[in-house]
N, C-alpha and C. Protein backbone atom coordinates (compact mmCIF):
# COMPACT_ATOMS: atom_id res chain seq x y z
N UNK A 1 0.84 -1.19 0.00
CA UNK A 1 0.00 0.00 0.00
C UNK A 1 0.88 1.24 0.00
N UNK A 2 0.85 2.16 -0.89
CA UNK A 2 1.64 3.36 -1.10
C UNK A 2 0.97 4.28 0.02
N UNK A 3 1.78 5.46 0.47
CA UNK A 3 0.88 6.05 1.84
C UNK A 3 0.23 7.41 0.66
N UNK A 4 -0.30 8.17 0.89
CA UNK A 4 -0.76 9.06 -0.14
C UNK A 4 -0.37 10.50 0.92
N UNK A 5 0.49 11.25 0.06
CA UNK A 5 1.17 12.11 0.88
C UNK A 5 0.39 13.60 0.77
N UNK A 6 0.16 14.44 1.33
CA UNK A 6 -0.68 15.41 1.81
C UNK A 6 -0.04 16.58 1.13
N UNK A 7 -0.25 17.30 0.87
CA UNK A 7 0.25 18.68 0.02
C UNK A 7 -0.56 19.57 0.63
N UNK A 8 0.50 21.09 1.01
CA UNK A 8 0.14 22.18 0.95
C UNK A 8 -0.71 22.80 0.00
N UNK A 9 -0.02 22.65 -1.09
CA UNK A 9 -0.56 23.19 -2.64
C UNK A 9 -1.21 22.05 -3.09
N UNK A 10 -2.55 22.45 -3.78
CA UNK A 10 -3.26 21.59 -4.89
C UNK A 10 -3.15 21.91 -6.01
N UNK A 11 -3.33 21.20 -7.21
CA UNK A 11 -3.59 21.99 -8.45
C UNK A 11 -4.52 22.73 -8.79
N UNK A 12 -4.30 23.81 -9.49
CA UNK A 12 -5.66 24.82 -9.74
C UNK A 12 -5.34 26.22 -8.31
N UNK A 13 -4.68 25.80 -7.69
CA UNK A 13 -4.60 26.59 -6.44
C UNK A 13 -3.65 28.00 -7.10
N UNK A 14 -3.96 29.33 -6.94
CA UNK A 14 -2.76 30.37 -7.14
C UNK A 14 -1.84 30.33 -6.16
N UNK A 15 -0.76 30.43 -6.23
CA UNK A 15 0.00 30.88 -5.11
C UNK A 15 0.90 32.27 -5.14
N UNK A 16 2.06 32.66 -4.52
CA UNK A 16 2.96 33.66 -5.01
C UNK A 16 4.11 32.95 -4.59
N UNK A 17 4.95 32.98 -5.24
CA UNK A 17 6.07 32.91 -5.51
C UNK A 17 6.57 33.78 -5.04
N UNK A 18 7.68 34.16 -4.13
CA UNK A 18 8.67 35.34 -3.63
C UNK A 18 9.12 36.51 -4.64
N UNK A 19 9.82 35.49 -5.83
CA UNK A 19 10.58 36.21 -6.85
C UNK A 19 10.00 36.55 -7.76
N UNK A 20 8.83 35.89 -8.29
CA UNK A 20 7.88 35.52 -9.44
C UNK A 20 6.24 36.41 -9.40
N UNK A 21 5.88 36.82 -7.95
CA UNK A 21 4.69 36.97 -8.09
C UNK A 21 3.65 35.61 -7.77
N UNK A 22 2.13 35.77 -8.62
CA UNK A 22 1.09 35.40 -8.43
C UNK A 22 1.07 34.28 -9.76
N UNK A 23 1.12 33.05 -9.12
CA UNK A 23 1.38 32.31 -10.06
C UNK A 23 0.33 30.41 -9.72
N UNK A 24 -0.17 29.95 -11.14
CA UNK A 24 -0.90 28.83 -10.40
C UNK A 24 -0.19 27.64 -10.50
N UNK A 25 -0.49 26.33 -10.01
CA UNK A 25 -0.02 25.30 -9.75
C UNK A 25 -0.94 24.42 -10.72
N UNK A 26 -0.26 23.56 -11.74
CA UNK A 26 -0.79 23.53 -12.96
C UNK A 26 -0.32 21.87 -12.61
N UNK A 27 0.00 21.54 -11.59
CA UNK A 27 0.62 19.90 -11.46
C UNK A 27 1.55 19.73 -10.51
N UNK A 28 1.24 18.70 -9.81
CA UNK A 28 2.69 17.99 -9.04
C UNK A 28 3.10 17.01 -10.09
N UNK A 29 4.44 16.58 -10.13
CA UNK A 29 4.91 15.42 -10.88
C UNK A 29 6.14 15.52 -9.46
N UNK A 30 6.52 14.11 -10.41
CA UNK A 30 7.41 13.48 -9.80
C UNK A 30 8.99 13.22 -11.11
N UNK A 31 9.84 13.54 -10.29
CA UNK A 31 11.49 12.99 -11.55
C UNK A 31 12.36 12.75 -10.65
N UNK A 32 12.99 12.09 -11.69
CA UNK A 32 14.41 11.27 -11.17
C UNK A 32 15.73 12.54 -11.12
N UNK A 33 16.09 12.63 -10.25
CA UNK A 33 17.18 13.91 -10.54
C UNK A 33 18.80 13.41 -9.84
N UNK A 34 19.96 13.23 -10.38
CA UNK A 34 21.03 12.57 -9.55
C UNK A 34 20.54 11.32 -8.74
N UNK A 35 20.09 10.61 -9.33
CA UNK A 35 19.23 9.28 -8.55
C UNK A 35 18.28 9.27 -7.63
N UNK A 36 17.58 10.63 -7.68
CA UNK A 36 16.83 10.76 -6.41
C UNK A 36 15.78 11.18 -6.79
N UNK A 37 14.31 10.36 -6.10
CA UNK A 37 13.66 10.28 -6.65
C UNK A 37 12.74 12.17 -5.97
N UNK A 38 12.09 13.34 -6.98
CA UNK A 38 11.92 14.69 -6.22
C UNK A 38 10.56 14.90 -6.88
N UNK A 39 9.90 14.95 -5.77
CA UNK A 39 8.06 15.60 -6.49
C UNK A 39 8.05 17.32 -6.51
N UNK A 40 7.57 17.18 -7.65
CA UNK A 40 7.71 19.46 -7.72
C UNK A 40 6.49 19.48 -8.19
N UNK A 41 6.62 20.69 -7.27
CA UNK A 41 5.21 21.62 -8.13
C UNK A 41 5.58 22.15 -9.03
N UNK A 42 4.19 22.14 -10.14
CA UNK A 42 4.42 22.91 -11.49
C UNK A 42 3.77 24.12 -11.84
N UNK A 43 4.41 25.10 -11.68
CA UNK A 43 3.87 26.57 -11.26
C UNK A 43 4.08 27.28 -12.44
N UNK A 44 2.92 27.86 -13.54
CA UNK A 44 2.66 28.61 -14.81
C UNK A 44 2.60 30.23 -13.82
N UNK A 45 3.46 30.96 -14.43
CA UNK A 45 3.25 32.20 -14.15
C UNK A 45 2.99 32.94 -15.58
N UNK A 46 1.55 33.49 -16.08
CA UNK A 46 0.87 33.81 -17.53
C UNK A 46 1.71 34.93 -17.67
N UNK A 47 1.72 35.88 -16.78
CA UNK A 47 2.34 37.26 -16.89
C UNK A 47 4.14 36.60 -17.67
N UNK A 48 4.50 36.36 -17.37
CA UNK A 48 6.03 35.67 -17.60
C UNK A 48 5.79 34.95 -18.63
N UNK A 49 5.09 34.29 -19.03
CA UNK A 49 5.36 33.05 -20.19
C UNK A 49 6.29 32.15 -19.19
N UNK A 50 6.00 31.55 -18.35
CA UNK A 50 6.77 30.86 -17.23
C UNK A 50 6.75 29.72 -17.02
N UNK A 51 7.39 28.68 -16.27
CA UNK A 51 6.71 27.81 -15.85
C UNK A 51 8.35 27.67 -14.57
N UNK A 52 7.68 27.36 -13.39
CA UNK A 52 8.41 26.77 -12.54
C UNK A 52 8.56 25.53 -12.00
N UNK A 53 9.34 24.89 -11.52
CA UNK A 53 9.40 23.70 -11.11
C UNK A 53 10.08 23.88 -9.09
N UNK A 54 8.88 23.91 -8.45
CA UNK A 54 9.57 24.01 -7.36
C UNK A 54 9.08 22.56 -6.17
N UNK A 55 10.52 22.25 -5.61
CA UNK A 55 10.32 20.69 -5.01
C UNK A 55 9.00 21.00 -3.84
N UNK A 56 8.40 19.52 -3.44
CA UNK A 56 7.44 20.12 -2.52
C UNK A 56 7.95 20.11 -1.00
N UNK A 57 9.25 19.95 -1.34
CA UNK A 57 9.66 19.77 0.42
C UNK A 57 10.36 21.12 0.34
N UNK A 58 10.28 21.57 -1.00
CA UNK A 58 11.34 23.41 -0.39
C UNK A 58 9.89 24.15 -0.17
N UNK A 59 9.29 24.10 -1.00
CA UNK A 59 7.96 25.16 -0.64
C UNK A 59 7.95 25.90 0.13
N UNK A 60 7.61 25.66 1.68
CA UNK A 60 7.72 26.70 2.66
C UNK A 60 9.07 27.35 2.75
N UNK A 61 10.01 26.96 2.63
CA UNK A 61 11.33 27.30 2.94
C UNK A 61 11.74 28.70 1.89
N UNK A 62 11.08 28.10 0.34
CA UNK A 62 11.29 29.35 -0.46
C UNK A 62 10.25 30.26 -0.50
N UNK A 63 9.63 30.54 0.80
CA UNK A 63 8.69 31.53 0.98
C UNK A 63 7.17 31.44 -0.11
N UNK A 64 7.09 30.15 -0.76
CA UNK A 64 5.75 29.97 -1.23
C UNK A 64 4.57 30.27 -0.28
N UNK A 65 3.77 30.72 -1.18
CA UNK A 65 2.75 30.89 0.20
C UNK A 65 1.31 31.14 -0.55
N UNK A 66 -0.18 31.07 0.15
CA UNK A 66 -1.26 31.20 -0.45
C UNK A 66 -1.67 32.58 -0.89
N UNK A 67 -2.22 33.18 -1.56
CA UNK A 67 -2.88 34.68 -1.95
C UNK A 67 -3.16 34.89 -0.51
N UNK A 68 -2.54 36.41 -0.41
CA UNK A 68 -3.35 36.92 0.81
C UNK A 68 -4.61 37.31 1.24
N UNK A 69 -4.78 37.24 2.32
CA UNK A 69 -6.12 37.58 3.03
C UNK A 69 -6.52 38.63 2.62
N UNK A 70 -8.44 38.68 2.78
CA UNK A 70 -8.57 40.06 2.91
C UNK A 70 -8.21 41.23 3.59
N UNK A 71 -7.74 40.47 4.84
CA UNK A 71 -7.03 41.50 6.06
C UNK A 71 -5.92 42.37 5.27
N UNK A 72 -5.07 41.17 4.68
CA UNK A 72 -4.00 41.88 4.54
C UNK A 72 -4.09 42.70 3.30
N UNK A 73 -4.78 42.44 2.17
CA UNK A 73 -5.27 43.37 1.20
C UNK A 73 -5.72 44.33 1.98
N UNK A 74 -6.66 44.43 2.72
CA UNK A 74 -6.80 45.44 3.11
C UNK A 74 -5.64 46.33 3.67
N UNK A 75 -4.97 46.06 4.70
CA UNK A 75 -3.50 46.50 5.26
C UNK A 75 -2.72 47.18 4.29
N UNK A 76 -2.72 46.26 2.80
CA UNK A 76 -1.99 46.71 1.88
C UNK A 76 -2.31 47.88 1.14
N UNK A 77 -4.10 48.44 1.02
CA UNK A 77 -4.53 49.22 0.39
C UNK A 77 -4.26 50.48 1.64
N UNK A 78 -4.15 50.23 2.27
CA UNK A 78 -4.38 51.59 3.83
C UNK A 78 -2.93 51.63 3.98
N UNK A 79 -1.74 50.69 3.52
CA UNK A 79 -0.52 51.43 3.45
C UNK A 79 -0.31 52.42 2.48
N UNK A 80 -0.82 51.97 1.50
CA UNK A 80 -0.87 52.77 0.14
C UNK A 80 -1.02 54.44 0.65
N UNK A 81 -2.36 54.58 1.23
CA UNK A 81 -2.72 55.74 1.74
C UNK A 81 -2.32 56.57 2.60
N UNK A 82 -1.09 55.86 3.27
CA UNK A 82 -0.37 56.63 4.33
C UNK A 82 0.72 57.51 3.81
N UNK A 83 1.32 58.03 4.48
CA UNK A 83 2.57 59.19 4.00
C UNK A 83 3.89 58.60 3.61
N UNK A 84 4.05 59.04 1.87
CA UNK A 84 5.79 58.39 2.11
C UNK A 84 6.91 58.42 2.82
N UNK A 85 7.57 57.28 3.50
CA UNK A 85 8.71 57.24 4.06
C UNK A 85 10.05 57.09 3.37
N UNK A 86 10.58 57.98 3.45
CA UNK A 86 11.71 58.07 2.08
C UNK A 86 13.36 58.22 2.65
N UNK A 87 13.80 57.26 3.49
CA UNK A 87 15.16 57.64 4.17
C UNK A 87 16.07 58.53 3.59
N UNK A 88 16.43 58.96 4.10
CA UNK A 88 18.06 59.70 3.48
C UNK A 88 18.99 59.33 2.76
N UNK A 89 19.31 58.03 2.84
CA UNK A 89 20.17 57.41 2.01
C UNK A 89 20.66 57.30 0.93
N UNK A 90 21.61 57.25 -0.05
CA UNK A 90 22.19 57.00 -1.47
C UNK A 90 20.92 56.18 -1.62
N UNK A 91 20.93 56.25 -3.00
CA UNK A 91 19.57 55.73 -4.06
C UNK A 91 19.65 54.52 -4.06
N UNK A 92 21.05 53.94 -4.43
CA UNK A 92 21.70 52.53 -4.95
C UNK A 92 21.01 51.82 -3.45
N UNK A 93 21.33 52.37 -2.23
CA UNK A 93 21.06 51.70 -1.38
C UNK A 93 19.37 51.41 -1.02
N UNK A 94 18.73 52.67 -1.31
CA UNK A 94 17.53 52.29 -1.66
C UNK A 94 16.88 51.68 -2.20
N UNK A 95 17.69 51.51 -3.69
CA UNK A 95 16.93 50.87 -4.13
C UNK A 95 17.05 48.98 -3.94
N UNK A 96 18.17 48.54 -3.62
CA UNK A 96 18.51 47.40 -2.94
C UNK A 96 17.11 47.02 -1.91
N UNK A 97 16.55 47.75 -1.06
CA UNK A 97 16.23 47.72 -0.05
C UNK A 97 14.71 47.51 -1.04
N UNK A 98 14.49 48.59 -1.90
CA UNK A 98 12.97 48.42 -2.58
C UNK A 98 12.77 47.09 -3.12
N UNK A 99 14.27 46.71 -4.13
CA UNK A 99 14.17 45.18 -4.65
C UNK A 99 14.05 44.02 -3.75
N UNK A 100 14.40 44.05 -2.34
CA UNK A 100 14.53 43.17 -1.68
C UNK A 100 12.93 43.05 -0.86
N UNK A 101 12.24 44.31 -0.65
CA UNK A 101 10.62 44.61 -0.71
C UNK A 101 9.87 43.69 -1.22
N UNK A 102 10.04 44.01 -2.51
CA UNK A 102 9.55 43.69 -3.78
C UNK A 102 9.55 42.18 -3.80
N UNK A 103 10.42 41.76 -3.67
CA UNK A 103 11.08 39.93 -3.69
C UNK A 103 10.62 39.05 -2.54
N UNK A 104 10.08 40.07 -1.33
CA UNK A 104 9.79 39.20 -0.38
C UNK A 104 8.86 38.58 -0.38
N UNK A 105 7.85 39.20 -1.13
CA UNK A 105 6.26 38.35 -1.39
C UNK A 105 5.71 39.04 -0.57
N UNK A 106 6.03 39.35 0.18
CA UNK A 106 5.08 40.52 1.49
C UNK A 106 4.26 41.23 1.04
N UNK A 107 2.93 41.65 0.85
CA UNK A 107 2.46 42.25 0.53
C UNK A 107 2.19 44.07 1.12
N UNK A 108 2.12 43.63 2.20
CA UNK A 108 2.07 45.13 2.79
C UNK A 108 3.38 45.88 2.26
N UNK A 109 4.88 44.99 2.30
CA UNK A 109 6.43 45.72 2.13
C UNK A 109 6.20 45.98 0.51
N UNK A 110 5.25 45.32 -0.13
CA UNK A 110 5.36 45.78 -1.64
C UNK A 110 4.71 46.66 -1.78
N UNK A 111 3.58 46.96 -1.00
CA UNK A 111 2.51 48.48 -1.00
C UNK A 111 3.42 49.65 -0.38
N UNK A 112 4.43 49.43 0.51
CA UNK A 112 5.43 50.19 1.10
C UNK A 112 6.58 50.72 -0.32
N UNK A 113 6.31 50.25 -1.09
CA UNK A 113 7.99 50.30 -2.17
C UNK A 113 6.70 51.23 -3.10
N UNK A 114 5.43 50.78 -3.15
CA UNK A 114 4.43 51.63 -4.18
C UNK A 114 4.40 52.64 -3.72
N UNK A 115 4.00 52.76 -2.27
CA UNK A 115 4.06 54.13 -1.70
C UNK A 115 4.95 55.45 -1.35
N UNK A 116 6.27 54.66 -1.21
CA UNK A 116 6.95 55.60 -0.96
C UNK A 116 7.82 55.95 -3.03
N UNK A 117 6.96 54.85 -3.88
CA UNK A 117 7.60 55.53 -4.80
C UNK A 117 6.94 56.17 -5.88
N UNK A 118 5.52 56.64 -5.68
CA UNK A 118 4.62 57.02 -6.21
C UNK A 118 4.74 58.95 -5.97
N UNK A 119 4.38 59.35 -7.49
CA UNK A 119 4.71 60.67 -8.25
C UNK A 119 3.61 60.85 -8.18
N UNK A 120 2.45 61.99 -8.03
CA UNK A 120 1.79 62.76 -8.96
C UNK A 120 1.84 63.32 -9.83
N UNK A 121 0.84 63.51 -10.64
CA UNK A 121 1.56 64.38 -11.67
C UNK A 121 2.09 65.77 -11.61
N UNK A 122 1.90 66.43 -10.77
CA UNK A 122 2.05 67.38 -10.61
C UNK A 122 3.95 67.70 -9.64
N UNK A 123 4.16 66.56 -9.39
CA UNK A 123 5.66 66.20 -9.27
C UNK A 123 6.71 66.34 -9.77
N UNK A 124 8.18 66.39 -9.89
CA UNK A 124 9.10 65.92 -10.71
C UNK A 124 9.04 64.27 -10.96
N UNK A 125 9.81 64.39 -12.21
CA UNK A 125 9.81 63.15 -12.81
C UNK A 125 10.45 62.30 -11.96
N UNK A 126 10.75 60.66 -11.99
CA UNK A 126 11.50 59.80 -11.44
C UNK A 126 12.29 59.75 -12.71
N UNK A 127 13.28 59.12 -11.95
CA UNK A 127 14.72 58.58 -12.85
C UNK A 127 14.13 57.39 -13.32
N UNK A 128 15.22 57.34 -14.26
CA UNK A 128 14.30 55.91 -15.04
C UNK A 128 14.62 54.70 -14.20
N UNK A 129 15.84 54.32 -13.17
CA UNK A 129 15.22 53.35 -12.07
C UNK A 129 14.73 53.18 -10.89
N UNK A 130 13.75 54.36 -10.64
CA UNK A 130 12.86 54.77 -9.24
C UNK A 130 11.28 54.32 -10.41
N UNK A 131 10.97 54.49 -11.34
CA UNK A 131 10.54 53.90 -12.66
C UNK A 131 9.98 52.81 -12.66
N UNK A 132 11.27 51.91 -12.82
CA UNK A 132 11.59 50.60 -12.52
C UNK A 132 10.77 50.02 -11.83
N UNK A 133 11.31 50.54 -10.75
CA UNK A 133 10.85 49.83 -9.38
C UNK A 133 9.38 49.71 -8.97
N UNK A 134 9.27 51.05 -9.57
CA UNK A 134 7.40 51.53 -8.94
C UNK A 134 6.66 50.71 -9.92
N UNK A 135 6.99 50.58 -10.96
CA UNK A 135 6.04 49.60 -12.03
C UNK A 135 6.36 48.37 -11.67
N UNK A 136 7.37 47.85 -11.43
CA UNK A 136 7.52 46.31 -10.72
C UNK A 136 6.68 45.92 -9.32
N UNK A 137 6.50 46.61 -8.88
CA UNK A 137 5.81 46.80 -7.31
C UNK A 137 4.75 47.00 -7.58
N UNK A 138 4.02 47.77 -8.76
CA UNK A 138 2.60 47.81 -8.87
C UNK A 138 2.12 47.22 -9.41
N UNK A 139 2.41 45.94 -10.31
CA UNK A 139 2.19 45.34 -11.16
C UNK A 139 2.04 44.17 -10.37
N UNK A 140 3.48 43.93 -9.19
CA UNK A 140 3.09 42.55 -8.42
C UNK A 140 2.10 42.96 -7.87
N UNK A 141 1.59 44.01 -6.92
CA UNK A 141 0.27 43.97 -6.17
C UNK A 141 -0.54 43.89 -6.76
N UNK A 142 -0.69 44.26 -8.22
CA UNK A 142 -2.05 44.33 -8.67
C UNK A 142 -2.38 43.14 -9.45
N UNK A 143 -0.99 42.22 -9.61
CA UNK A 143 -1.87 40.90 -10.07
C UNK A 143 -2.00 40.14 -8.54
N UNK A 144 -1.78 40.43 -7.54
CA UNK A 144 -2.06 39.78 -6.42
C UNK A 144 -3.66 40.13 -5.95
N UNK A 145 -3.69 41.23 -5.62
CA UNK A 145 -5.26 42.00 -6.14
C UNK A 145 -5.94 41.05 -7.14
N UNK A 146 -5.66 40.95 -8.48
CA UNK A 146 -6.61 40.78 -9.32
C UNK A 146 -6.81 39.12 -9.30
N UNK A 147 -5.80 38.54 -8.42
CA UNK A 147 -6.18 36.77 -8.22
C UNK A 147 -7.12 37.06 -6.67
N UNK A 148 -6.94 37.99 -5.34
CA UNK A 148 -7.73 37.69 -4.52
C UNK A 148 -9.11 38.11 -4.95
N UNK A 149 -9.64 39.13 -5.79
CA UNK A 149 -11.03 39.34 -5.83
C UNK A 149 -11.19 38.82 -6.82
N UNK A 150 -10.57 38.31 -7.54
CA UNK A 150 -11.12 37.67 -8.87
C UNK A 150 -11.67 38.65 -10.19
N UNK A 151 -10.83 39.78 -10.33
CA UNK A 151 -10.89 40.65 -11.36
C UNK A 151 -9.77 40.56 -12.58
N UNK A 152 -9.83 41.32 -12.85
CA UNK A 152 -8.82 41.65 -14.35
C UNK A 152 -7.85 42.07 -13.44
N UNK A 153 -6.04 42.37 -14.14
CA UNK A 153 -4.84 42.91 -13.62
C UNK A 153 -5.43 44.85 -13.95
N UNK A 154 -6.23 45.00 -14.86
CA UNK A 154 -6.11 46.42 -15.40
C UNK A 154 -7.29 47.04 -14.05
N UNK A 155 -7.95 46.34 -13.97
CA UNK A 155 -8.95 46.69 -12.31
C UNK A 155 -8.23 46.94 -11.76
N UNK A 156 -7.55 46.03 -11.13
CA UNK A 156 -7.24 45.84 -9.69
C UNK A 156 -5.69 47.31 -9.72
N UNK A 157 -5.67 47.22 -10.76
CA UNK A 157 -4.43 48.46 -11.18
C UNK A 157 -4.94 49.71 -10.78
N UNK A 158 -6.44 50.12 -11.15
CA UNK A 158 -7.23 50.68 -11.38
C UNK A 158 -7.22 51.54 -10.20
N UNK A 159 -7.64 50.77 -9.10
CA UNK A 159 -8.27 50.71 -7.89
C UNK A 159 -6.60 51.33 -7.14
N UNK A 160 -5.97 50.28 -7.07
CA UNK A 160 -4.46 50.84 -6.37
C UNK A 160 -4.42 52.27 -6.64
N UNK A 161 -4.18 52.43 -7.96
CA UNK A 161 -4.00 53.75 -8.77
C UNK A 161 -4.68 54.82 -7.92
N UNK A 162 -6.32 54.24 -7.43
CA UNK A 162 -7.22 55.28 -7.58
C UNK A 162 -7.17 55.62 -6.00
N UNK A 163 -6.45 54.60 -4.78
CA UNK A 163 -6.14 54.77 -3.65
C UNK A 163 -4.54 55.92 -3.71
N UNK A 164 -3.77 55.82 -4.48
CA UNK A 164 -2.61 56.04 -4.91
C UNK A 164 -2.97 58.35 -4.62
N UNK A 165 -4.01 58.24 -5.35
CA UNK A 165 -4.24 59.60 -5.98
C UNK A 165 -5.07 60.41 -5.07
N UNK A 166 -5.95 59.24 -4.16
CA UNK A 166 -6.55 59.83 -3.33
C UNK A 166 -5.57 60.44 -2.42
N UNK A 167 -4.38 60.00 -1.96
CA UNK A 167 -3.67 60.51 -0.74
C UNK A 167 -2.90 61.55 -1.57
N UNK A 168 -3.19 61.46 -2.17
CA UNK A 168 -1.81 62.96 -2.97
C UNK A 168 -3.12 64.26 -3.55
N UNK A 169 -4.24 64.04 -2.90
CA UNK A 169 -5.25 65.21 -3.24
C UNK A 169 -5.24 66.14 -1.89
């Protein structure tokens, strides 16, 4: 009798990925790798043209994790709205600190990298990698957004955007 082993992740399930974003689980398989036998999840990220292969015993370890709560969507939209925090620091070092935001999967620390790097129009311009960053950060929240309510990426963009503009009126 084979034992039938229990999974975090199902197929069909979204998850996020740390590095990757909002991405679904399209299969477990199983392969032979250096003689050892390794079951992975098979993770399609659409935005990317992607596909990942991550083992199911690293999962937690590489910060996989389920779409966040409404709590924390919420948390994430009411950081948005708070006042930018913008240290003193050289840029380079900033921006280290935004990419490493950005990468954590955290959602609130990625509404933190939107917030403190969000222009009005009525602003000076950003450099083209403060740019960067703010479109990488808004793009992960808002396909994270657009898998928890079950909308389009251009909604849920929409909506950030439209929290974004409210605090700069």
């Amino acid at each position: 009798m084979t034992e039938k082993k229990t999974h975090a992740f199902k197929p069909d399930d979204h998850i996020v990925y740390p590095a990757h974003g909002v991405g679904k689980i399209v299969g477990i398989e199983t392969q032979t790798v250096a003689g050892h036998t390794v079951e992975l999840y098979v993770i399609t990220f659409q935005q990317d043209r992607m596909t990942l292969r991550v083992p199911t015993s690293k999962a937690a370890s590489s910060g996989m994790r389920q779409l966040a709560s409404s709590t924390v969507v919420e948390e994430a939209v009411r950081t948005l709205g708070g006042r930018a925090r913008i240290k003193r620091t050289m840029w380079s070092r900033r921006a280290q600190e935004y990419e490493a935001k950005i990468n954590s999967g955290n959602l609130v620390q990625i509404a933190e990298v939107v917030r403190d790097l969000y222009r009005p129009g009525d602003q000076p311009e950003q450099s083209y990698s403060e740019r960067q960053l703010f479109e990488s950060a808004l793009d992960r929240m808002a396909r994270e957004l657009a898998a928890v309510e079950n909308c389009e990426q251009t909604e849920a963009r929409a909506k950030l955007t439209a929290s974004l503009a409210k605090r700069a009126a």
